[in-house]
Protein backbone atom coordinates (compact mmCIF):
# COMPACT_ATOMS: atom_id res chain seq x y z
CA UNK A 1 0.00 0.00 0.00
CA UNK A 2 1.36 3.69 -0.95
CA UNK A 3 2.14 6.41 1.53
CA UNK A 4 0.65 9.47 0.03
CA UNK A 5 2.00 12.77 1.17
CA UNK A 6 0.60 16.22 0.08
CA UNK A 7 3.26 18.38 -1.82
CA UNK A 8 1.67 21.14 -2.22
CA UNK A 9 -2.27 22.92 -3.16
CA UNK A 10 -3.17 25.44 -5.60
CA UNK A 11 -6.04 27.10 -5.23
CA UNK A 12 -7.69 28.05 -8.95
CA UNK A 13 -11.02 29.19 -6.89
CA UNK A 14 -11.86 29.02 -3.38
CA UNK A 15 -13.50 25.22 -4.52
CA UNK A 16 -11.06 24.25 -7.55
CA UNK A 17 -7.70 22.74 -6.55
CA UNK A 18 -5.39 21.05 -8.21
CA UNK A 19 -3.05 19.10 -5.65
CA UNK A 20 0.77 17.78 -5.97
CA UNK A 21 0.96 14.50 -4.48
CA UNK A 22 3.86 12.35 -3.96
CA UNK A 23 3.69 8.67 -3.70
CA UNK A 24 5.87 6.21 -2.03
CA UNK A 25 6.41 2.36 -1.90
CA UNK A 26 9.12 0.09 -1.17
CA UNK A 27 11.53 2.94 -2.29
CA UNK A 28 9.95 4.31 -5.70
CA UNK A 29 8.11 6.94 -5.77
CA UNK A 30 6.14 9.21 -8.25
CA UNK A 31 4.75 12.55 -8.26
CA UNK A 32 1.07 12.86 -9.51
CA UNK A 33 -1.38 15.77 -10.19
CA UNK A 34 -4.99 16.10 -8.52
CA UNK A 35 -7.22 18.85 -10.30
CA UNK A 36 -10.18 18.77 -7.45
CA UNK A 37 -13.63 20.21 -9.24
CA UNK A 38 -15.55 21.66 -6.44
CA UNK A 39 -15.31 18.35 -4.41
CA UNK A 40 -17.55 16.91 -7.16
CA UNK A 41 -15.20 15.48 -9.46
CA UNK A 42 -11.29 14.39 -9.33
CA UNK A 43 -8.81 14.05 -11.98
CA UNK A 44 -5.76 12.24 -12.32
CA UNK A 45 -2.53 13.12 -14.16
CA UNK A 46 0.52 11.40 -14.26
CA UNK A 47 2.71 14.35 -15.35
CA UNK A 48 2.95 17.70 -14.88
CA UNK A 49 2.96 18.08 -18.88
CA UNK A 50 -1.05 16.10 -19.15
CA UNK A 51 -2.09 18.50 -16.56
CA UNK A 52 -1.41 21.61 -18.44
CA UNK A 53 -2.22 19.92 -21.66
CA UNK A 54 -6.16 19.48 -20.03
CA UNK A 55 -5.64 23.32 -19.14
CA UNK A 56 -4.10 24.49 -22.44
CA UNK A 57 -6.04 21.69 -24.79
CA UNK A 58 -9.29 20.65 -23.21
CA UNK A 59 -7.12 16.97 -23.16
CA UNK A 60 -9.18 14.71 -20.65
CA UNK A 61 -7.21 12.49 -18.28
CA UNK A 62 -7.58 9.19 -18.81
CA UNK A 63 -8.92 8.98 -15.38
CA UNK A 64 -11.01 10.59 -13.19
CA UNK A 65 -13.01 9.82 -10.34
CA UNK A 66 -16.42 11.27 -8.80
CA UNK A 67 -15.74 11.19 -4.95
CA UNK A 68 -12.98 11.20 -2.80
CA UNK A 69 -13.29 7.77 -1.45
CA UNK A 70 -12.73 6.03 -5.12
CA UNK A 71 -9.50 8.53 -5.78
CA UNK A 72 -7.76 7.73 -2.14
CA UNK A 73 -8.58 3.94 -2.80
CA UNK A 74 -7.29 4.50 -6.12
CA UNK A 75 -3.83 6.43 -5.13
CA UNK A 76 -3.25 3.62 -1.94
CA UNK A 77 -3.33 0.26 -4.51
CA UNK A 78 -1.53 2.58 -7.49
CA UNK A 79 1.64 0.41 -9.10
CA UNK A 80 4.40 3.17 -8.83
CA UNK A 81 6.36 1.90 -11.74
CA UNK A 82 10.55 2.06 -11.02
């Protein structure tokens, strides 16, 4: 199971985030990218460069999740690739 630590917030709007998170297992680790829609709706990048892409482009993530409980259980059972 992955340790997930907060990097850092950025707050778009007082209820749009988007959220650095690191996470660690067994010595890997990867950095992922949270945009947080008004606590309705989650999406997940892999790279700093998809994020601004779905800023820049309109590119959707390939996922995305519709509460917070999916997303944490999602970012816990992750494969954090070496």
């Amino acid at each position: 199971m992955n340790l997930i630590t907060q990097v850092e917030t950025t707050y778009l709007r007082s209820s749009r985030t988007i959220e650095k998170l690191e996470l660690f297992d067994n010595n890997k680790k990867m950095i992922c990218y949270i945009y947080n829609y008004e606590g309705n709706h989650y999406r997940f990048f892999e790279s700093q460069n998809s994020l601004e892409a779905f800023f820049k482009y309109g590119n959707e993530p390939k996922l995305s999740f519709e509460n917070e409980f999916d997303l944490d259980t999602y970012l816990l059972k992750k494969k954090i690739e070496a």
